[in-house]
C-alpha atoms as a PDB file:
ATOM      1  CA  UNK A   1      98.991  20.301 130.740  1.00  0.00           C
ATOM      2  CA  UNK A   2      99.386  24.090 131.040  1.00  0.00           C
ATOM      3  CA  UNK A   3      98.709  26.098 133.970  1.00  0.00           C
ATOM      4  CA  UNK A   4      95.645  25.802 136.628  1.00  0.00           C
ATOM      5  CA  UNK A   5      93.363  27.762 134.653  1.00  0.00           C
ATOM      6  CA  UNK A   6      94.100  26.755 131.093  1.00  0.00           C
ATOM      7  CA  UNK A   7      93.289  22.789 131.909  1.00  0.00           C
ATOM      8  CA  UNK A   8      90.112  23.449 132.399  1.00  0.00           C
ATOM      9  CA  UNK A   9      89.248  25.372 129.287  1.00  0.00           C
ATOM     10  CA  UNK A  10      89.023  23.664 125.877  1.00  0.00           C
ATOM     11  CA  UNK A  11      90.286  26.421 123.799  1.00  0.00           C
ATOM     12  CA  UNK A  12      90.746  25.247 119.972  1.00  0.00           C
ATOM     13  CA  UNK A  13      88.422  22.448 120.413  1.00  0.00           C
ATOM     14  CA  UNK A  14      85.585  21.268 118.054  1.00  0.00           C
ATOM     15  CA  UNK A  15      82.625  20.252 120.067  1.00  0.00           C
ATOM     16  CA  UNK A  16      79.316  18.243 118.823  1.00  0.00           C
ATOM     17  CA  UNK A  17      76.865  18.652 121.581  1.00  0.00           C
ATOM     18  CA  UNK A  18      74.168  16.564 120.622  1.00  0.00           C
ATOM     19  CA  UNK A  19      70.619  17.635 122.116  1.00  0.00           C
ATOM     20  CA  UNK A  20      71.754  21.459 122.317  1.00  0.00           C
ATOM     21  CA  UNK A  21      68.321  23.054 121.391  1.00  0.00           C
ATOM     22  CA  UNK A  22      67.086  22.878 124.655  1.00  0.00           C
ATOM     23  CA  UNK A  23      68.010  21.952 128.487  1.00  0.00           C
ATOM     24  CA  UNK A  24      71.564  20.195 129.296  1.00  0.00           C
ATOM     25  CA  UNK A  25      72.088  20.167 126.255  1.00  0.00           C
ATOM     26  CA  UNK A  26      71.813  23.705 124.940  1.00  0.00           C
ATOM     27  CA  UNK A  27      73.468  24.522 128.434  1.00  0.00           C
ATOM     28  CA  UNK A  28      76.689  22.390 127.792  1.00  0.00           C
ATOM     29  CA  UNK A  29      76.902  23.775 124.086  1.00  0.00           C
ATOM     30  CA  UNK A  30      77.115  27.799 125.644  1.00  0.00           C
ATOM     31  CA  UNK A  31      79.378  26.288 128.454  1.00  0.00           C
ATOM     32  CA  UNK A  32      82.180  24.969 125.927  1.00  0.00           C
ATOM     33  CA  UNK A  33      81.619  28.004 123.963  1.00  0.00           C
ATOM     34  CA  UNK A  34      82.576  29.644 126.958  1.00  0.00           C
ATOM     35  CA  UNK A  35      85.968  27.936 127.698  1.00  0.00           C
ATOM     36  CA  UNK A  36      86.845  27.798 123.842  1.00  0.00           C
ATOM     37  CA  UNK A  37      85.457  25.905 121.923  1.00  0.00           C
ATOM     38  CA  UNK A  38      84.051  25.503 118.330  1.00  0.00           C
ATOM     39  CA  UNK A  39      80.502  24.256 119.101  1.00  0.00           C
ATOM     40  CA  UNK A  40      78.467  22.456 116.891  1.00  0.00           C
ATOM     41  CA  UNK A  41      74.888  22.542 117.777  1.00  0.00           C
ATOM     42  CA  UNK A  42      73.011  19.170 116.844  1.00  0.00           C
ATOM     43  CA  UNK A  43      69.792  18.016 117.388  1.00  0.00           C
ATOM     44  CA  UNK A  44      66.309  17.149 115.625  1.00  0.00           C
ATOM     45  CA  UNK A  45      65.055  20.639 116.358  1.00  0.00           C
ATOM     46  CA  UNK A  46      66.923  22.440 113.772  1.00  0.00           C
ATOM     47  CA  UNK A  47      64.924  25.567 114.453  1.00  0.00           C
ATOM     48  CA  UNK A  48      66.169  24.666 117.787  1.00  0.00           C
ATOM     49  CA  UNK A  49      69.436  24.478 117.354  1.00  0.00           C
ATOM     50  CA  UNK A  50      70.218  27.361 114.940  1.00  0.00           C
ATOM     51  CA  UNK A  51      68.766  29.438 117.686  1.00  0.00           C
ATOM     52  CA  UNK A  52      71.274  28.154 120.105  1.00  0.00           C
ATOM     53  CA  UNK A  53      74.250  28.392 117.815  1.00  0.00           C
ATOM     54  CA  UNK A  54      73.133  32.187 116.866  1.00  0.00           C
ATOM     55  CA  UNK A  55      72.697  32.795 120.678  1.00  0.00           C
ATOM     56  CA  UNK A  56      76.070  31.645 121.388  1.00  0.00           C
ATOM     57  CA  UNK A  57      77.742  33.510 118.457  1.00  0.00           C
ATOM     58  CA  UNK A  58      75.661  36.825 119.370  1.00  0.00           C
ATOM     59  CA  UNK A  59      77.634  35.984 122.551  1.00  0.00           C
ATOM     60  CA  UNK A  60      80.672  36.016 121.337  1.00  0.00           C
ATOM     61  CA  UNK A  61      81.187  32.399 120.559  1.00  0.00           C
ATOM     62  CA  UNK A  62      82.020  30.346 117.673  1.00  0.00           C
ATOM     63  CA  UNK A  63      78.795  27.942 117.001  1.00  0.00           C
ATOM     64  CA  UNK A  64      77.368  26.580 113.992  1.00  0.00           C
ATOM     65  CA  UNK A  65      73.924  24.253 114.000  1.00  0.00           C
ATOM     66  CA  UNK A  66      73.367  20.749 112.229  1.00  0.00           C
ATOM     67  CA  UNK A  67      70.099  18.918 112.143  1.00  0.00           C
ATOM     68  CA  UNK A  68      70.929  15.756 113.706  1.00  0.00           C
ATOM     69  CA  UNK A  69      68.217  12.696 114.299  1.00  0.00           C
ATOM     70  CA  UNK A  70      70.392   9.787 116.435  1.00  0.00           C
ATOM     71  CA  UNK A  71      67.513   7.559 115.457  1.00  0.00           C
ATOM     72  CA  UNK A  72      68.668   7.827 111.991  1.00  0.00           C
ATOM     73  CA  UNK A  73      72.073   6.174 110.982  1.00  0.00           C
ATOM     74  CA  UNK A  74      72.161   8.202 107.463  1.00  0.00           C
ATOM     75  CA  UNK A  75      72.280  10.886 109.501  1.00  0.00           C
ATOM     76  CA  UNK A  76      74.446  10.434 112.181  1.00  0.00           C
ATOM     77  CA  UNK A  77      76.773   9.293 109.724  1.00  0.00           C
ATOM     78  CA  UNK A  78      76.052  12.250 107.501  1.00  0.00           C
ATOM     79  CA  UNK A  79      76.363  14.738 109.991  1.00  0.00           C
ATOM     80  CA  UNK A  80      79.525  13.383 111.289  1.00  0.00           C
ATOM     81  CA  UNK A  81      81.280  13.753 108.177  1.00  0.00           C
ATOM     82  CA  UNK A  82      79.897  17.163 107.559  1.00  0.00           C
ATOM     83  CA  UNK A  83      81.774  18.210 110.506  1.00  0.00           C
ATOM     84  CA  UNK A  84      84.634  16.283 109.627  1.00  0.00           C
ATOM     85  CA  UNK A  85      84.985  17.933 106.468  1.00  0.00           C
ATOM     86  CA  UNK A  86      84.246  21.476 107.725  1.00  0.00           C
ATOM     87  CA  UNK A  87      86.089  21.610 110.749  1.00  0.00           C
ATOM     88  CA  UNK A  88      88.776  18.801 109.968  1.00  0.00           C
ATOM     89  CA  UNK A  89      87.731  16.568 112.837  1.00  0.00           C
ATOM     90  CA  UNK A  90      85.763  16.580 116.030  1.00  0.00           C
ATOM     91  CA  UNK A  91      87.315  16.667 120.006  1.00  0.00           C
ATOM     92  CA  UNK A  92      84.351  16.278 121.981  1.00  0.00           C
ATOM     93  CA  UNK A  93      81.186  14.886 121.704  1.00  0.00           C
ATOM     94  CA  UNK A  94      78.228  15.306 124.191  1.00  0.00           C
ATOM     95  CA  UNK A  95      74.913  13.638 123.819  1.00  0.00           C
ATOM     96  CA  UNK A  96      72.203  14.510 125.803  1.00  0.00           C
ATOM     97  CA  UNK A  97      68.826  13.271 124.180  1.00  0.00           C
ATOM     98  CA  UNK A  98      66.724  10.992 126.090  1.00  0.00           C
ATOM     99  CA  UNK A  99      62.566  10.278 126.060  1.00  0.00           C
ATOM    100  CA  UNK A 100      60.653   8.285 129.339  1.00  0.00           C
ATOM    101  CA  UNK A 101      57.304   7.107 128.487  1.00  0.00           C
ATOM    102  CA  UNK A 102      56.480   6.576 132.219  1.00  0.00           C
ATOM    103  CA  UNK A 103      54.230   3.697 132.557  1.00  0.00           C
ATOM    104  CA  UNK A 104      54.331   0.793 134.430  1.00  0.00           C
ATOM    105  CA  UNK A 105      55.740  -2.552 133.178  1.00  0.00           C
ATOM    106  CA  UNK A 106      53.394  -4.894 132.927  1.00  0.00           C
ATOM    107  CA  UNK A 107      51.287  -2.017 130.451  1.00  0.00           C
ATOM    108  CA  UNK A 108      54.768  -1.129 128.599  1.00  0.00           C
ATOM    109  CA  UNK A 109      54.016  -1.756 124.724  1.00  0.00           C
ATOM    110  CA  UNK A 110      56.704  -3.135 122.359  1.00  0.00           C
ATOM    111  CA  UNK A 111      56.085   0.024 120.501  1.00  0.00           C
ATOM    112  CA  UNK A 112      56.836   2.031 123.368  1.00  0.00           C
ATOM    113  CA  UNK A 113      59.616   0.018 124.471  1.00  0.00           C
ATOM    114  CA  UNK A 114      61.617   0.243 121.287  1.00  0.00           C
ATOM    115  CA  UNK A 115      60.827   4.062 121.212  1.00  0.00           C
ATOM    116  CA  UNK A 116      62.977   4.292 124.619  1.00  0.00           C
ATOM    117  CA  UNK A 117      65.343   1.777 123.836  1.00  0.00           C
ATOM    118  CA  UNK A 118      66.010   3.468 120.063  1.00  0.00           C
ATOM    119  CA  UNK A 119      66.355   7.090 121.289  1.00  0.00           C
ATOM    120  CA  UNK A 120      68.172   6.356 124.951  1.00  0.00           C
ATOM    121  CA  UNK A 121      70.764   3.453 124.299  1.00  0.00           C
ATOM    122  CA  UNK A 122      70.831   2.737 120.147  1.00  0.00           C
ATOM    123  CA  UNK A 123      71.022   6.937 119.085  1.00  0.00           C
ATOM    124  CA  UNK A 124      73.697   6.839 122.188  1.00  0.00           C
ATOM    125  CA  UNK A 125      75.253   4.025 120.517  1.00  0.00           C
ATOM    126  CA  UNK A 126      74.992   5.385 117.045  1.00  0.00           C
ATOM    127  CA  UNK A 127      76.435   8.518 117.335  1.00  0.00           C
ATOM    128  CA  UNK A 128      79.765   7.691 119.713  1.00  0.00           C
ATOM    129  CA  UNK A 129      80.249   5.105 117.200  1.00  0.00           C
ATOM    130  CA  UNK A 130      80.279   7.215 114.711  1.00  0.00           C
ATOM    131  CA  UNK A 131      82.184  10.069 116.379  1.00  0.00           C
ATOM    132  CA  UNK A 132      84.728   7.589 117.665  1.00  0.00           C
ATOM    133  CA  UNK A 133      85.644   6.460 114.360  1.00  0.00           C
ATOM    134  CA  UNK A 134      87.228  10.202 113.780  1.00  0.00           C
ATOM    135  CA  UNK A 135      88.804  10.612 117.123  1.00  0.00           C
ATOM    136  CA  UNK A 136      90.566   7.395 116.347  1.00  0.00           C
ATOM    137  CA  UNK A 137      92.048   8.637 113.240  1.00  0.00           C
ATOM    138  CA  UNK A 138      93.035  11.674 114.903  1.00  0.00           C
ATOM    139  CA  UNK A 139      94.193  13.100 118.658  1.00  0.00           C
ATOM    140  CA  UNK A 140      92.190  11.600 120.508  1.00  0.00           C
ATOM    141  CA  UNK A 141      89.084  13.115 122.354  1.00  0.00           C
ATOM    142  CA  UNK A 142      86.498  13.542 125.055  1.00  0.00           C
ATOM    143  CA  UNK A 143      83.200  11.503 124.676  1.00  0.00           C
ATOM    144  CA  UNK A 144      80.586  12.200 127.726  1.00  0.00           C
ATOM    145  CA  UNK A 145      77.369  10.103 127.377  1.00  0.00           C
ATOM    146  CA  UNK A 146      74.428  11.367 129.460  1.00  0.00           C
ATOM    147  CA  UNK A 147      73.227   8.527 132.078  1.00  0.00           C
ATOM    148  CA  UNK A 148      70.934   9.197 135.211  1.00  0.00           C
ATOM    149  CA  UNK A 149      70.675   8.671 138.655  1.00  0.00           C
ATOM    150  CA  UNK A 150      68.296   6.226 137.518  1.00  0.00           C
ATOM    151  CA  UNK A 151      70.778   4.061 136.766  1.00  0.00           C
ATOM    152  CA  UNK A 152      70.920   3.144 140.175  1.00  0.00           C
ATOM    153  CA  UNK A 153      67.508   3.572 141.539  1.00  0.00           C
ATOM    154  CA  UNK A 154      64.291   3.563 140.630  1.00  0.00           C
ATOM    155  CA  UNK A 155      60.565   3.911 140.399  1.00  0.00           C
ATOM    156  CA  UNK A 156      57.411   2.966 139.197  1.00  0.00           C
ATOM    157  CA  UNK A 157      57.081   3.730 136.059  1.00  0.00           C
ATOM    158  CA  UNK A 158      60.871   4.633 134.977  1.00  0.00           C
ATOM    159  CA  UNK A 159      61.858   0.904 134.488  1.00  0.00           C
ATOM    160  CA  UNK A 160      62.389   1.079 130.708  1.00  0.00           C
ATOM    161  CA  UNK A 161      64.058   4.212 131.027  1.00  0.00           C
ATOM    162  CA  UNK A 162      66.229   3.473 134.119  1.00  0.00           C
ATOM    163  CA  UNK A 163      67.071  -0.024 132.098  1.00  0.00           C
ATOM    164  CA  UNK A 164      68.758   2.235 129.582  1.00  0.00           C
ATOM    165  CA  UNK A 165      70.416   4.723 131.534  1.00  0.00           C
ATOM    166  CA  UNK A 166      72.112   2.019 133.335  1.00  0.00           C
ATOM    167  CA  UNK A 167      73.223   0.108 130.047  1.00  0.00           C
ATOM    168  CA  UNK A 168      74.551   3.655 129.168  1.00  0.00           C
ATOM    169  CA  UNK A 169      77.333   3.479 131.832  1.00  0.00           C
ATOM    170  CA  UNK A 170      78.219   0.782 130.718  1.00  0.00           C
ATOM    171  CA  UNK A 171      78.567   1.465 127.421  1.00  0.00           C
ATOM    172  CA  UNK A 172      80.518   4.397 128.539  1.00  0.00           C
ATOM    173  CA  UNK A 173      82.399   1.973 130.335  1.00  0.00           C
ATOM    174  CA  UNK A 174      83.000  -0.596 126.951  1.00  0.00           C
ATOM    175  CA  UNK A 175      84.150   2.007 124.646  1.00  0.00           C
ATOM    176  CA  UNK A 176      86.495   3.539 127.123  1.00  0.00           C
ATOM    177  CA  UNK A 177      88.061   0.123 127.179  1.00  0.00           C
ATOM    178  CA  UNK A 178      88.574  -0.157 123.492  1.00  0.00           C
ATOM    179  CA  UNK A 179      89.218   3.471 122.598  1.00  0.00           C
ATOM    180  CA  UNK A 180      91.735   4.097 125.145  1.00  0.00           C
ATOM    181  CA  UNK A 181      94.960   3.187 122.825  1.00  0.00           C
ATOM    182  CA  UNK A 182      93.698   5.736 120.840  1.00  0.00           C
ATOM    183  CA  UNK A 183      93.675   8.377 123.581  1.00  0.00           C
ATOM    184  CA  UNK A 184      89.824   8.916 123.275  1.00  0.00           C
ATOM    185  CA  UNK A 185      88.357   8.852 127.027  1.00  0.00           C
ATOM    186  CA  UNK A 186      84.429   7.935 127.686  1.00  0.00           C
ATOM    187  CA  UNK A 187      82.632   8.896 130.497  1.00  0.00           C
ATOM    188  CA  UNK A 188      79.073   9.307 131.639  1.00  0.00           C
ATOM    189  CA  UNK A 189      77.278  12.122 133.493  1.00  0.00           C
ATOM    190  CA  UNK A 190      74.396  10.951 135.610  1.00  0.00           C
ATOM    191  CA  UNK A 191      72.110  13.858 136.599  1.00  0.00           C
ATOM    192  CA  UNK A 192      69.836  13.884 139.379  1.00  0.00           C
ATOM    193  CA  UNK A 193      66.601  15.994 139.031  1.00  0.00           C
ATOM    194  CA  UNK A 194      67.094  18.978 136.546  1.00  0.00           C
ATOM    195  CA  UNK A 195      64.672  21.695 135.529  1.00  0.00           C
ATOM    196  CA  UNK A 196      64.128  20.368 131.581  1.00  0.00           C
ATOM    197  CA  UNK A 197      61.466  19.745 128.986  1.00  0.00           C
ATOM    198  CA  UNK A 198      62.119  16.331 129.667  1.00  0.00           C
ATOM    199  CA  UNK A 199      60.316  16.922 133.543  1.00  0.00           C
ATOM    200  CA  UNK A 200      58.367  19.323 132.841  1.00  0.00           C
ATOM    201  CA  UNK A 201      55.371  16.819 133.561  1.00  0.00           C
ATOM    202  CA  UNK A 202      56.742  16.885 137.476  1.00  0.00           C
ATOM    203  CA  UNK A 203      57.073  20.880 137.316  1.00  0.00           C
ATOM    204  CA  UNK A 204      53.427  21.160 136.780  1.00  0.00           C
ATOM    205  CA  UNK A 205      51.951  18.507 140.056  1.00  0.00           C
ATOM    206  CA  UNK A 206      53.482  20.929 143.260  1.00  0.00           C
ATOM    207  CA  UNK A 207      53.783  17.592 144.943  1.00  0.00           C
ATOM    208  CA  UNK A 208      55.603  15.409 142.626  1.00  0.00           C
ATOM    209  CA  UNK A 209      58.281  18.883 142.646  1.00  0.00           C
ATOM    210  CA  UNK A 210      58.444  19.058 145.750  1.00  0.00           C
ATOM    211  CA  UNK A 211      59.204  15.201 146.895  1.00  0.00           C
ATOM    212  CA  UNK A 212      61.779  15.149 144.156  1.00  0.00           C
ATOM    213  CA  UNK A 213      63.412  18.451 145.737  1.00  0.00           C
ATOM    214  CA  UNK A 214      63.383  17.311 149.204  1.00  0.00           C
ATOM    215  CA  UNK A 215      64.721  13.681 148.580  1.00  0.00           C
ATOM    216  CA  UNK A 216      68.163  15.362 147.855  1.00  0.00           C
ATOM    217  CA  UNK A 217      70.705  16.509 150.367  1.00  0.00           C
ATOM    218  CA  UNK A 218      70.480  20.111 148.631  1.00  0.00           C
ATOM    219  CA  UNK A 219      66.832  19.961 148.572  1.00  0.00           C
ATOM    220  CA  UNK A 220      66.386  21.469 145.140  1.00  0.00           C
ATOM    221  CA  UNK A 221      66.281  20.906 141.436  1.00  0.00           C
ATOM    222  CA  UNK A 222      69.439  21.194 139.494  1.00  0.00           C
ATOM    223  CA  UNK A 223      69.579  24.056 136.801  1.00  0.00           C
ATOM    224  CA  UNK A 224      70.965  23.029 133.196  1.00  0.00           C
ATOM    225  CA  UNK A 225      73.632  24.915 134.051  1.00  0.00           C
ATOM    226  CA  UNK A 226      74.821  23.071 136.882  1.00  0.00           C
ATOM    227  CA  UNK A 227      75.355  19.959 134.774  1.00  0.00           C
ATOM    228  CA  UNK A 228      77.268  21.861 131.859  1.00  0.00           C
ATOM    229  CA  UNK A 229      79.931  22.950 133.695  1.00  0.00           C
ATOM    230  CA  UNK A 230      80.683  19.317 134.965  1.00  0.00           C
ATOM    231  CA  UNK A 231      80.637  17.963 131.691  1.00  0.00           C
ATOM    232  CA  UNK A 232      83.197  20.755 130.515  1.00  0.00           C
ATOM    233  CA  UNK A 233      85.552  18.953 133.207  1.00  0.00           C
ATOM    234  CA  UNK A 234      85.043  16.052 131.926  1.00  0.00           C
ATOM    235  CA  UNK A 235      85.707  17.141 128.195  1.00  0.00           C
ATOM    236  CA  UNK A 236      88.553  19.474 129.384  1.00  0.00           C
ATOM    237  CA  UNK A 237      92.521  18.063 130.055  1.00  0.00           C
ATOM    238  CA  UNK A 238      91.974  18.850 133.759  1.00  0.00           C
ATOM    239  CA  UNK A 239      90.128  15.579 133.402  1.00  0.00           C
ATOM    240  CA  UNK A 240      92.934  13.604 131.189  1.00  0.00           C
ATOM    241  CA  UNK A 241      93.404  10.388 133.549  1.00  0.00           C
ATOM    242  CA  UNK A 242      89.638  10.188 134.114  1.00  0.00           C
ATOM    243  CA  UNK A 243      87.680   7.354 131.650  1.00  0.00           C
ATOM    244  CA  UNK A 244      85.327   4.857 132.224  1.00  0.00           C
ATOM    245  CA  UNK A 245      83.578   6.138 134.779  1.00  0.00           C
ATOM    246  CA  UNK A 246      80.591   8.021 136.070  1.00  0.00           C
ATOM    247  CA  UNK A 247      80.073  11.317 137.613  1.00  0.00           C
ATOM    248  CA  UNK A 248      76.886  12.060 139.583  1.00  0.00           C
ATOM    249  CA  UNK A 249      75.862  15.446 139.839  1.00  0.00           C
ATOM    250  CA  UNK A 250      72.598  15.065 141.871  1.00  0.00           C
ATOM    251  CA  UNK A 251      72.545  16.853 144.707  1.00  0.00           C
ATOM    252  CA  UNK A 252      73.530  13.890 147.342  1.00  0.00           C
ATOM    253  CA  UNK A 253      70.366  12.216 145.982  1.00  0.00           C
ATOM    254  CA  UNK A 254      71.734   8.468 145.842  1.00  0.00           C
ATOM    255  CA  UNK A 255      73.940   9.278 148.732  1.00  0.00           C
ATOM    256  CA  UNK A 256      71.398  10.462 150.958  1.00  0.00           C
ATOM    257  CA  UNK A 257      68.554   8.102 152.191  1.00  0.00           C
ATOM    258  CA  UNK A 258      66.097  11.003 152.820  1.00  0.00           C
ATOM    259  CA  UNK A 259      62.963   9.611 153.676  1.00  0.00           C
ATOM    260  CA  UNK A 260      63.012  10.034 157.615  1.00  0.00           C
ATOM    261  CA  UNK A 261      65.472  12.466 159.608  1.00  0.00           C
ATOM    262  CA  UNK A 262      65.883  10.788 162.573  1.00  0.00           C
ATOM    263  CA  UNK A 263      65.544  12.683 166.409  1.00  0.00           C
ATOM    264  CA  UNK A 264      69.407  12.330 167.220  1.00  0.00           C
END
């Protein structure tokens, strides 16, 4: 396991971060570049991404980009190999991309439905599967899938989104049932509010910000930051008899009721 310091770092390592042009993504892919490892920097944005992967090698890092869609199966299955082939296999895989058309049920279109479902729970789906299939053939490895704190609550107009989040745990929870023989562990990360593209929308209505903010025990938004070092652990050996589970970095927000603070 090595000392107290080297189990959490992931020197040697090939990571695919999956979403790493912008937000948790792009914040986990400069974290594991910190603590040693080869990053590859996938997403749609390939713009996106090479910018990432050059930021992190101007910093000293090893990081190369790949333009990744998770919608696509030719290239997820593409990609993978590319790595495969250039870096002889892949340790950890990250995947970070989500989209929320927030609308309420009853106006939810099948169009729009199958947009959340496709992107959230099948391009989750598509590219562990596909990752898995290498770890299996080689030491083993770290998969983290990105949930939510919506997997547990919810709110008008998240339903569809929240539906998937939740089916991501346990999907974390499936392959880390049938993968661990082959030493591969799979967890899920479930953030609570973080400053991203993705909520942008709730940045820009003070009020919306500032219930979100207060209905945590730390009464703030998380930085990007704050969820890449978590998923590090959960990629690193400091986390090797952790799998199938989920790790909530939120703030207290599903511990803490924090509607009323009562006169005690």
């Amino acid at each position: 396991m090595g000392n107290q310091s080297s189990v959490f770092r992931v020197d040697g390592k090939v990571a695919l971060v999956v979403g790493a042009a912008s937000g948790i993504g792009e914040a986990t892919a400069f974290a594991l570049a910190q603590s040693g490892a080869t990053v590859v920097c996938g997403d749609l944005n390939e713009a996106g991404a090479a910018a990432t992967a050059a930021a992190i090698s101007r910093d000293g890092g090893k990081a190369f980009p790949l333009t990744l869609d998770i919608t696509n199966p030719n290239s997820v299955n593409s990609g993978v190999a590319k790595i495969k082939a250039e870096h002889g296999g892949i340790d950890i895989l990250v995947t970070t991309p989500a989209v929320n058309v927030r609308k309420r049920l009853l106006s939810y279109t099948d169009e729009e439905l199958d947009r959340v479902v496709d992107i959230n729970l099948k391009g989750s789906f598509r590219i562990a599967r596909a990752v898995a299939q290498v770890m299996t053939e080689g030491n083993g490895g770290s998969i983290i899938l990105t949930s939510s704190i919506r997997s547990l609550v919810v709110e008008p107009g998240q339903g569809v989104y929240a539906a998937t989040k939740a089916s991501l745990v346990q999907l974390a929870r499936g392959f880390a049932s049938e993968l661990a023989q082959y030493n591969v562990r799979v967890n899920a990360i479930a953030p609570g509010v973080v400053d991203t593209p993705l909520t942008a929308p709730i940045k820009k209505n003070h009020e919306w910000y500032s219930a979100y903010a207060n209905k945590s025990a730390l009464k703030r938004w998380a930085k990007p930051s704050e969820l890449a070092w978590p998923i590090v652990f959960l990629a690193s050996d400091a986390a090797s008899y952790i799998t199938g589970t989920v790790l909530f970095v939120d703030g207290g927000w599903v511990a803490v009721d924090g509607r009323f603070e009562p006169p005690l």
